[in-house]
N, C-alpha and C. Protein backbone atom coordinates (compact mmCIF):
# COMPACT_ATOMS: atom_id res chain seq x y z
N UNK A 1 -188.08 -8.70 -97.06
CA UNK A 1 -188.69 -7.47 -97.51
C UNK A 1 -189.22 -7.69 -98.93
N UNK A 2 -190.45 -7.91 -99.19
CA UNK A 2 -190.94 -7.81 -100.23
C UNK A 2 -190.99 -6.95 -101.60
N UNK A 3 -190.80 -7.34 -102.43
CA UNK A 3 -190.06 -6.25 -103.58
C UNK A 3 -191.52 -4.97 -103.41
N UNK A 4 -192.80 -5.70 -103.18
CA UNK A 4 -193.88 -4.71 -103.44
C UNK A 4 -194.04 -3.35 -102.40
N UNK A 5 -192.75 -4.29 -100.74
CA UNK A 5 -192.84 -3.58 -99.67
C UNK A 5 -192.08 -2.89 -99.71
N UNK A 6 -190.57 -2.17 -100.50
CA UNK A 6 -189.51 -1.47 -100.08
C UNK A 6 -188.83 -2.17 -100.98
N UNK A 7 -188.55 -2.97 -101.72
CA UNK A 7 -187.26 -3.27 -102.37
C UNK A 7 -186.44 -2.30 -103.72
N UNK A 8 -188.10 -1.73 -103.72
CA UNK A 8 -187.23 -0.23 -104.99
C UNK A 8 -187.04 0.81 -104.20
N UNK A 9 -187.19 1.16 -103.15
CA UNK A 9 -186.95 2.17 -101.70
C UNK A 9 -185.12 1.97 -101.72
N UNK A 10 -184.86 0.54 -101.51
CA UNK A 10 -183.70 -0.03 -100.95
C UNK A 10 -182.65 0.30 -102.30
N UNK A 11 -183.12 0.01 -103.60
CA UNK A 11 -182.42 -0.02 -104.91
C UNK A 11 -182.13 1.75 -104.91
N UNK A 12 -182.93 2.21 -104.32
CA UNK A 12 -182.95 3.74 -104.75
C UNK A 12 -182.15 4.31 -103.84
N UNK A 13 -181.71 3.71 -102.77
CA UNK A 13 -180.99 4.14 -101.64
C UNK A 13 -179.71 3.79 -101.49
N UNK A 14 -179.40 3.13 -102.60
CA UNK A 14 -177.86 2.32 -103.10
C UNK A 14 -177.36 3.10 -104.31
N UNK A 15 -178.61 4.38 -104.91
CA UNK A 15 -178.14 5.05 -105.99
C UNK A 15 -178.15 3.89 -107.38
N UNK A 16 -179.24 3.36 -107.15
CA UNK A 16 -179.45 2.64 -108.89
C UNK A 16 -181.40 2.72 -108.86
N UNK A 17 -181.89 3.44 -109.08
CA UNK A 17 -183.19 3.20 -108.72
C UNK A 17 -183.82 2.58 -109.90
N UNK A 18 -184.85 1.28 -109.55
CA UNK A 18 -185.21 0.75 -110.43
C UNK A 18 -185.92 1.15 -111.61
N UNK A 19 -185.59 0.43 -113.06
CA UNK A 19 -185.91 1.17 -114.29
C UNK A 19 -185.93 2.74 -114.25
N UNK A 20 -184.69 3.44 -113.74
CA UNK A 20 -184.35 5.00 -114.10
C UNK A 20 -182.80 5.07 -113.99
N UNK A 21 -182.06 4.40 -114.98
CA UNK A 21 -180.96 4.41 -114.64
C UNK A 21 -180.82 5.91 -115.55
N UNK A 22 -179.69 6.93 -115.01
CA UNK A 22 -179.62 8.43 -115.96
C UNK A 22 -179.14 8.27 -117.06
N UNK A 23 -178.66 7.13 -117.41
CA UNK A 23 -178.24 7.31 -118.86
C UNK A 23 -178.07 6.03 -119.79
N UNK A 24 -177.31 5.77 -121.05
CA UNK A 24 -177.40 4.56 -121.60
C UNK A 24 -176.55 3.51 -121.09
N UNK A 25 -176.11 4.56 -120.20
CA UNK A 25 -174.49 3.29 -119.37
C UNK A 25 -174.87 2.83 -118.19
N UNK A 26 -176.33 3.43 -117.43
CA UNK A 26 -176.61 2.61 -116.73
C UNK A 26 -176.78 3.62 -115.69
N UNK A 27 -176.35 3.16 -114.41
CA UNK A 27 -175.69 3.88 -113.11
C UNK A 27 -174.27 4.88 -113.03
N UNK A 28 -173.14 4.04 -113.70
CA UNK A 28 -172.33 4.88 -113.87
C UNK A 28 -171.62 5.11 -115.72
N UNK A 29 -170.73 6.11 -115.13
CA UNK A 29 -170.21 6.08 -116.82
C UNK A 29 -169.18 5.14 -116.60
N UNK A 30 -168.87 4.55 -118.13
CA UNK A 30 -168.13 3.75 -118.23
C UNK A 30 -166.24 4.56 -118.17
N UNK A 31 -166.40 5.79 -117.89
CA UNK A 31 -165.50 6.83 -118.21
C UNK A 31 -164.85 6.91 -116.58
N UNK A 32 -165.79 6.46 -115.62
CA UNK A 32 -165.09 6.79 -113.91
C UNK A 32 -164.20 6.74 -113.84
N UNK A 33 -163.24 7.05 -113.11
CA UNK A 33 -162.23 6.91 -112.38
C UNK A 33 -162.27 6.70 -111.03
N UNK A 34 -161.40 5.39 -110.52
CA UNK A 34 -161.71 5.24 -108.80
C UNK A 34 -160.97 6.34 -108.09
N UNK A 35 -161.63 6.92 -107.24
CA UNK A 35 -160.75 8.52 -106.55
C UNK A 35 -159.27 8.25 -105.60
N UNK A 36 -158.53 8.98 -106.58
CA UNK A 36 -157.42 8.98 -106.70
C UNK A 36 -156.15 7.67 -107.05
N UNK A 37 -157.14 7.56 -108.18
CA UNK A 37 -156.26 6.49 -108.76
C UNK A 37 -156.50 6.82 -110.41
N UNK A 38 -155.28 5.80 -111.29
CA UNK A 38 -154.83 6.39 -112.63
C UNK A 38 -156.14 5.02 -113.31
N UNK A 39 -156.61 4.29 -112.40
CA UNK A 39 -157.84 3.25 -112.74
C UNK A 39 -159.50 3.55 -113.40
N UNK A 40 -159.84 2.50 -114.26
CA UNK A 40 -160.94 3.03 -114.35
C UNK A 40 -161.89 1.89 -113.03
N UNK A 41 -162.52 2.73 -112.55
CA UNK A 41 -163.89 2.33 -111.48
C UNK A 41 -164.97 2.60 -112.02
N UNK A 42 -165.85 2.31 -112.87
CA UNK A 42 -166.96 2.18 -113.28
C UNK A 42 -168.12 2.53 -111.84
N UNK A 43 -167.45 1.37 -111.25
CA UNK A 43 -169.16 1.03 -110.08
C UNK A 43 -168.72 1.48 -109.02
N UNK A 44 -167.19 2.45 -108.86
CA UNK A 44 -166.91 3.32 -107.81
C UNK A 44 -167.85 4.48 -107.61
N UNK A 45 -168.44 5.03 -108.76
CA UNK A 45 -169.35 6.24 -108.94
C UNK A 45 -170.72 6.13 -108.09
N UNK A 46 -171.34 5.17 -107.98
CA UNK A 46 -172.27 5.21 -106.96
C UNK A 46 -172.14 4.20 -105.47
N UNK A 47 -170.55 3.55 -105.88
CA UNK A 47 -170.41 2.59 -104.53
C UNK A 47 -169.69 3.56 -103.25
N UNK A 48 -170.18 4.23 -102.96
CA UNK A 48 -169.74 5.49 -101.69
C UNK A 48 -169.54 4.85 -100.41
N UNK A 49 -168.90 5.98 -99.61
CA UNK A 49 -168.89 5.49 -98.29
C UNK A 49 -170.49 4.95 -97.40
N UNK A 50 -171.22 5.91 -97.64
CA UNK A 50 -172.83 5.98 -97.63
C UNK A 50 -173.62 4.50 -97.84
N UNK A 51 -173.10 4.67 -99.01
CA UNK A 51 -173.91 2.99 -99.64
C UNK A 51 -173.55 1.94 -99.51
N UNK A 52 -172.01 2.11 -98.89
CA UNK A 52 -171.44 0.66 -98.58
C UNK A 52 -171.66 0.20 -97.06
N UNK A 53 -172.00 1.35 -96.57
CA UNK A 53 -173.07 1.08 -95.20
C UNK A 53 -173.97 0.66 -95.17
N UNK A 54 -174.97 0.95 -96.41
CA UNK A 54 -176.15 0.79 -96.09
C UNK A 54 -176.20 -0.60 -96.96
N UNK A 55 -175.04 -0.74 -97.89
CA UNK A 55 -175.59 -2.26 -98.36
C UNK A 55 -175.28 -2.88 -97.66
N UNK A 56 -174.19 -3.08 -96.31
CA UNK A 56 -173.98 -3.83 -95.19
C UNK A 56 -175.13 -3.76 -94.46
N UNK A 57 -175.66 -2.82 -93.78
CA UNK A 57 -177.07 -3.12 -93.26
C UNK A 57 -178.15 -3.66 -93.99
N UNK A 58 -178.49 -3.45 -95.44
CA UNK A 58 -179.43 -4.66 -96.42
C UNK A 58 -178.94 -6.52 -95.81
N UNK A 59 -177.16 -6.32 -95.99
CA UNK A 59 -177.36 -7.64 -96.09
C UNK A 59 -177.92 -8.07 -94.89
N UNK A 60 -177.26 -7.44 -93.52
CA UNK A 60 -177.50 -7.59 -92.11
C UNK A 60 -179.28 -8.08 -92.49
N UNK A 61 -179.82 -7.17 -92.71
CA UNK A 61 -181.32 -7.68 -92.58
C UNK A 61 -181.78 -9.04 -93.55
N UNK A 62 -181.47 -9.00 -94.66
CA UNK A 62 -181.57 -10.18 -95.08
C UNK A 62 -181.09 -11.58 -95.01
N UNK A 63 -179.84 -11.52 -94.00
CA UNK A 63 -179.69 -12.71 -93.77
C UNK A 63 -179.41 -12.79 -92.41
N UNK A 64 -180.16 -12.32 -91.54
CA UNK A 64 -179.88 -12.69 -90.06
C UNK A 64 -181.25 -11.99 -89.41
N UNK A 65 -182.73 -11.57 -89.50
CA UNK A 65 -183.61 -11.61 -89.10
C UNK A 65 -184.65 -12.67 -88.70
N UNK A 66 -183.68 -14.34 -88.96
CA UNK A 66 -184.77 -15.45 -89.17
C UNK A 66 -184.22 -16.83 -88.56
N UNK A 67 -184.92 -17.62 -87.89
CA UNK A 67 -184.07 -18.60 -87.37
C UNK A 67 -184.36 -19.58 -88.58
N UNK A 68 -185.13 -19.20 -89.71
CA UNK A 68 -185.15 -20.73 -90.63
C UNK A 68 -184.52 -20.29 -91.88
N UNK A 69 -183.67 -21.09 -92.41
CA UNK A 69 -182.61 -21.00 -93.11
C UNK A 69 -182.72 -20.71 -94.92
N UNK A 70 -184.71 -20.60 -95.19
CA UNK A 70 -185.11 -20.64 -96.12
C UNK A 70 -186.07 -19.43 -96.24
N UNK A 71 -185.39 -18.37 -97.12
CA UNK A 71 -186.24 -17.20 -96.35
C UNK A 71 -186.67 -16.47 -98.13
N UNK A 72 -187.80 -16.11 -98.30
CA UNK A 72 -188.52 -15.50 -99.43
C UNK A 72 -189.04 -13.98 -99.28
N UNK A 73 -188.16 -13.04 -100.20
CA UNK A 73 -188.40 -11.58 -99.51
C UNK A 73 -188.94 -11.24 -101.08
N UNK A 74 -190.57 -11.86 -101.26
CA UNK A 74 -191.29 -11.26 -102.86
C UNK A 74 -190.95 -12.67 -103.66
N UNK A 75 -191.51 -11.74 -104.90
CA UNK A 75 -191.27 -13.03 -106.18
C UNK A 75 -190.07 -13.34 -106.87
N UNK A 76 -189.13 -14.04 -106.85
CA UNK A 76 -188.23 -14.66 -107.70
C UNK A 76 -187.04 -14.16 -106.96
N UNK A 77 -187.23 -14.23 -105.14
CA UNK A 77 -186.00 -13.67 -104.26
C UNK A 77 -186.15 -14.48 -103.51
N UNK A 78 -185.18 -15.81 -103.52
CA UNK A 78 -185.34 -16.58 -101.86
C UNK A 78 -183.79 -16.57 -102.16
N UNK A 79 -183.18 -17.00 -100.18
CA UNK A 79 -182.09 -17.18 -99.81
C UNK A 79 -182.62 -18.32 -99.15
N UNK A 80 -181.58 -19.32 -100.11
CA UNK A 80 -181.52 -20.63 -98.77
C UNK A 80 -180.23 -20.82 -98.45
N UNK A 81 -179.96 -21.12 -97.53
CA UNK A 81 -178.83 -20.95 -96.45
C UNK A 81 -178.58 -22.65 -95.73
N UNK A 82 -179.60 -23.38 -96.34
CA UNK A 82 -179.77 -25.27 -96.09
C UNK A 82 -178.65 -25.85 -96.36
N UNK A 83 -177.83 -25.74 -97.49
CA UNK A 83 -176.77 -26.56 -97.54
C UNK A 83 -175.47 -26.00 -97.18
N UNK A 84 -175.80 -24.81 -96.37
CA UNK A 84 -174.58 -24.69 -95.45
C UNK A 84 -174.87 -24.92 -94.10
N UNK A 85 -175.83 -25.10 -93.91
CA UNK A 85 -175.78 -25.70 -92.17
C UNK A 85 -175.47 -26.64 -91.71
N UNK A 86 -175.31 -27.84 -92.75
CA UNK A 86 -174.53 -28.73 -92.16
C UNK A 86 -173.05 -29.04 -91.77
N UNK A 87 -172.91 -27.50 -92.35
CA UNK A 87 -170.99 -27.41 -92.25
C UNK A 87 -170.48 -26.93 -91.39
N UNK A 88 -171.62 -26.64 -90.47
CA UNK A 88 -171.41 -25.83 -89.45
C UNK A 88 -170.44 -26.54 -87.96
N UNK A 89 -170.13 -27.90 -88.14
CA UNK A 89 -169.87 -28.59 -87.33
C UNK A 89 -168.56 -28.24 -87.27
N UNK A 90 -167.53 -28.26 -88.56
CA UNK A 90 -166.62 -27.77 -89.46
C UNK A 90 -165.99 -26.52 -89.49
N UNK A 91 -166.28 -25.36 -88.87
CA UNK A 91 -166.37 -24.16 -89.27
C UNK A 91 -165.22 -23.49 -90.60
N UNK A 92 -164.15 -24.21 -90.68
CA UNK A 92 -163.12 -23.88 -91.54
C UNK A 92 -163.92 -24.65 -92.90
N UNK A 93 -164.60 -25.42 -93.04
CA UNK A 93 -165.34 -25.88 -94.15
C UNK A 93 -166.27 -25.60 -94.82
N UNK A 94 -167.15 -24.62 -93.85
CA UNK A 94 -168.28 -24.05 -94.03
C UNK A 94 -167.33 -22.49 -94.58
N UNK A 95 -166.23 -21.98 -93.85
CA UNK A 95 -165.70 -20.65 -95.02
C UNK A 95 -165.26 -20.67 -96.06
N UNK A 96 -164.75 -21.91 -96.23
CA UNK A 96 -164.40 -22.86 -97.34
C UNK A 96 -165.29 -22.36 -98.81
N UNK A 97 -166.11 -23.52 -98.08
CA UNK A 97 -167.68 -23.42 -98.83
C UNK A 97 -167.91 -22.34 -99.49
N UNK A 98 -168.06 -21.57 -98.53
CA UNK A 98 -168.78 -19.90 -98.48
C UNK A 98 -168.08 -18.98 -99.58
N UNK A 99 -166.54 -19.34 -99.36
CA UNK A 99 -165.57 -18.80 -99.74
C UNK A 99 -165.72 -18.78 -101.23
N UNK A 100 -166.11 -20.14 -101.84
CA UNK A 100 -165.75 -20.41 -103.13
C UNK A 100 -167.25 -19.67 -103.99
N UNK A 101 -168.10 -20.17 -103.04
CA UNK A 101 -169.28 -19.98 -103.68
C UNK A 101 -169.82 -18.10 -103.37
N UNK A 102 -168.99 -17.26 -103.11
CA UNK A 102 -168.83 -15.81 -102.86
C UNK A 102 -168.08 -14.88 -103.24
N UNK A 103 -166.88 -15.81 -103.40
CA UNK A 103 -166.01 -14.98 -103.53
C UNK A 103 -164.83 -15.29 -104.60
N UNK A 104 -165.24 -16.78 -105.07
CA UNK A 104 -164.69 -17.32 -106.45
C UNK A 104 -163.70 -17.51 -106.00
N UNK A 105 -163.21 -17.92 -104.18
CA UNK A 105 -161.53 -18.50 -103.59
C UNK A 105 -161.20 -17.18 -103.68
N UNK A 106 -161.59 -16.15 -103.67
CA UNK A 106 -159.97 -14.88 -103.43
C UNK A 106 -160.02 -14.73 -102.28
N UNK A 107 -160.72 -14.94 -100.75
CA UNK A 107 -160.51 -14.56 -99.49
C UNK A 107 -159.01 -15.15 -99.41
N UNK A 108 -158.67 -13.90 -98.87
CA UNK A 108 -157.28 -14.29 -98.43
C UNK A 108 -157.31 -15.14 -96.57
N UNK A 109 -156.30 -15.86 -96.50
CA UNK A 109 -156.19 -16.80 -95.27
C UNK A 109 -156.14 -15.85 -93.99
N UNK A 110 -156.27 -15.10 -93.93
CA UNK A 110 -156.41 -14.18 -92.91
C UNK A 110 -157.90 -13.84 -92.49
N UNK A 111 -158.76 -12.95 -93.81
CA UNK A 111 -159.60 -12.85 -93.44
C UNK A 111 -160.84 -14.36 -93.24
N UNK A 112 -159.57 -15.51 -93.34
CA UNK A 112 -161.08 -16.99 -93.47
C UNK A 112 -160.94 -17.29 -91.82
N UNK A 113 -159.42 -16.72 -91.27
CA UNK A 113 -159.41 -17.00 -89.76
C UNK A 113 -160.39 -16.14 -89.03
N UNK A 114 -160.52 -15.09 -89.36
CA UNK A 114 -161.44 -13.41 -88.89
C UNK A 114 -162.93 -14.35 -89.26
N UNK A 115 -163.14 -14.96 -90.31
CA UNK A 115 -164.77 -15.37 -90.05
C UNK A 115 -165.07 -16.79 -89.53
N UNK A 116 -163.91 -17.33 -89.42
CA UNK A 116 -163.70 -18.74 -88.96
C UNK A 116 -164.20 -18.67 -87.23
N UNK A 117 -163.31 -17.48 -86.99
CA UNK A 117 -163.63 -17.46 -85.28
C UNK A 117 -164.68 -16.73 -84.98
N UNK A 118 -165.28 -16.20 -86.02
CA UNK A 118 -166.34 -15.52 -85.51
C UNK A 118 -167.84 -16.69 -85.66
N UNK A 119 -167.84 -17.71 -86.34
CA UNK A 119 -168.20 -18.49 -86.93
C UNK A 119 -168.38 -19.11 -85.24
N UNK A 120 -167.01 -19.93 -84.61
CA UNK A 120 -166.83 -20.36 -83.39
C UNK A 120 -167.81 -19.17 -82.61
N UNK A 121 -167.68 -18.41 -82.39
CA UNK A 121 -167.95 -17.82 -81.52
C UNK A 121 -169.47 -17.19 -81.14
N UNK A 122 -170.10 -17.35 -82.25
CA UNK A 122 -171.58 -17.48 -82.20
C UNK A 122 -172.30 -18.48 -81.90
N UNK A 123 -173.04 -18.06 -80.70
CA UNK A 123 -173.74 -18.90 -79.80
C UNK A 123 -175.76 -19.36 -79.99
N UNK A 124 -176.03 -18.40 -81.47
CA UNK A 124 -177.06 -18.78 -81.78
C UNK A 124 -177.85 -19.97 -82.30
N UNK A 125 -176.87 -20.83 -82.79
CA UNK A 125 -177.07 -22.09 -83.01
C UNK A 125 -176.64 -22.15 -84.70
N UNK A 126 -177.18 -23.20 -85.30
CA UNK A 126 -176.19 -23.06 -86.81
C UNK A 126 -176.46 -22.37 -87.21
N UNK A 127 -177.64 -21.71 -87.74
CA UNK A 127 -178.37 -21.16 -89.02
C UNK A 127 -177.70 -19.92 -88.50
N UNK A 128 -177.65 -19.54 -87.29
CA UNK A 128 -177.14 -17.71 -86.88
C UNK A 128 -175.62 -17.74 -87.42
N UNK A 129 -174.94 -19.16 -87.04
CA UNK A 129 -173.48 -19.02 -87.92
C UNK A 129 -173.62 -19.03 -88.87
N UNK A 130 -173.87 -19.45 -89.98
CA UNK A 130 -173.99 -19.80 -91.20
C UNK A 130 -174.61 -18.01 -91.46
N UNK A 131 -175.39 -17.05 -91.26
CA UNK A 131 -175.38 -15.97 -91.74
C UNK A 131 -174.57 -15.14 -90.74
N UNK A 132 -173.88 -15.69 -90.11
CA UNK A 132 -172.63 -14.70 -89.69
C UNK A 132 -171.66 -14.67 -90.46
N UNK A 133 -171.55 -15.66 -91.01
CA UNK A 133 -170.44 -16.22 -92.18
C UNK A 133 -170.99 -15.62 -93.02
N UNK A 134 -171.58 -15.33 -93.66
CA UNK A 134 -172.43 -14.78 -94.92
C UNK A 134 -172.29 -13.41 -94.53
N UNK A 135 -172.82 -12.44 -93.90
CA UNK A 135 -172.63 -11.52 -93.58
C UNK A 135 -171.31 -10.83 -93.35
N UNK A 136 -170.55 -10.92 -92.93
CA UNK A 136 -169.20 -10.91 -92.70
C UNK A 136 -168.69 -11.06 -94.20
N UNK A 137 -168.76 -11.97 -94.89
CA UNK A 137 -167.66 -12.07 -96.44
C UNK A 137 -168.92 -11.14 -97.31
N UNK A 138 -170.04 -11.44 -97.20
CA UNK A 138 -170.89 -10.01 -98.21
C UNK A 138 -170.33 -8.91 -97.98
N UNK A 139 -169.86 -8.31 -96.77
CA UNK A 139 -169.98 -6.65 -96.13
C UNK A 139 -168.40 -7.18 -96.83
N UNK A 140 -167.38 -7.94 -96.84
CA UNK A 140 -166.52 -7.50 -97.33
C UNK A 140 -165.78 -6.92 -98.61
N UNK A 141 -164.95 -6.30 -98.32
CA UNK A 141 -164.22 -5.69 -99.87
C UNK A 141 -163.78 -6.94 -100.91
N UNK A 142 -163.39 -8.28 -100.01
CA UNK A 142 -163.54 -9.25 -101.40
C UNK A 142 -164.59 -9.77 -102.24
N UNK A 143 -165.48 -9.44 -101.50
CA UNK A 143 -167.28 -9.41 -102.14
C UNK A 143 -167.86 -8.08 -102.83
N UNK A 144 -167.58 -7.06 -102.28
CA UNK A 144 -168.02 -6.14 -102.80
C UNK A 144 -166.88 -5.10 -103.79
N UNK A 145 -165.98 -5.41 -104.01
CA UNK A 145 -165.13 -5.00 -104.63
C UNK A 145 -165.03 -5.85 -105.63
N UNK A 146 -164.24 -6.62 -105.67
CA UNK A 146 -164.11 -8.04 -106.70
C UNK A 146 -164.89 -8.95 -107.32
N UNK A 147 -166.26 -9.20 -106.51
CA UNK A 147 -167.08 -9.78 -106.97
C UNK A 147 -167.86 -9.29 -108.45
């Protein structure tokens, strides 16, 4: 999706719309609180039930509409997905991989079995595993929470 085609549509639909953030803090106040907790959540304020859908469906489209592993959505936005396809032989190596370079190693060993077999279990050939794997740890709370 081309930034010129929808990519400030998409920013605006995640509640950060490009160059209009409401105030000097940005998107949220630095003052949030995550709901119902004694914590501060900053990026809880616009990360909703709503938007954490719809940034799971962003990623869905950006990394699984394409059988080639090198994909350019506008200027200064490519995903290459090349030097994980060869790990695909591997699948515990390729979450490995994925793992470190996503999620800085915090997937816990549970959820690397949950993308490990899902990894196995896709029949599209590598490049469809390799953004099943991707997809799966993006949509997750160790990516989107922690990251």
């Amino acid at each position: 999706m081309p930034l010129s085609t929808g990519m400030a549509y998409v920013y605006d639909s995640m509640g950060q719309s490009v160059l209009a953030p409401p105030s000097v803090f940005n998107w949220f106040s630095p003052m949030y609180r995550a709901p119902k907790s004694p914590l501060y959540g900053p990026e809880f304020q616009i990360y909703t039930a709503a938007t954490s859908v719809y940034r799971a469906n962003l990623v869905n489209g950006l990394f699984s509409a394409y059988n080639n592993p090198i994909q350019t959505y506008g200027p200064g936005f490519t995903v290459d997905l090349t030097p994980y396809v060869g790990l695909v032989s591997n699948p515990s190596t390729l979450v490995a991989a994925l793992d470190l370079a996503l999620t800085h190693g915090t997937m816990p060993s549970a959820l690397k079995q949950i993308v490990t077999t899902a990894v196995q279990q896709e029949t599209g050939g590598p490049v469809r595993q390799v953004q099943t794997a991707v997809y799966l740890i993006i949509s997750s709370n160790y990516y989107n929470v922690w990251h």
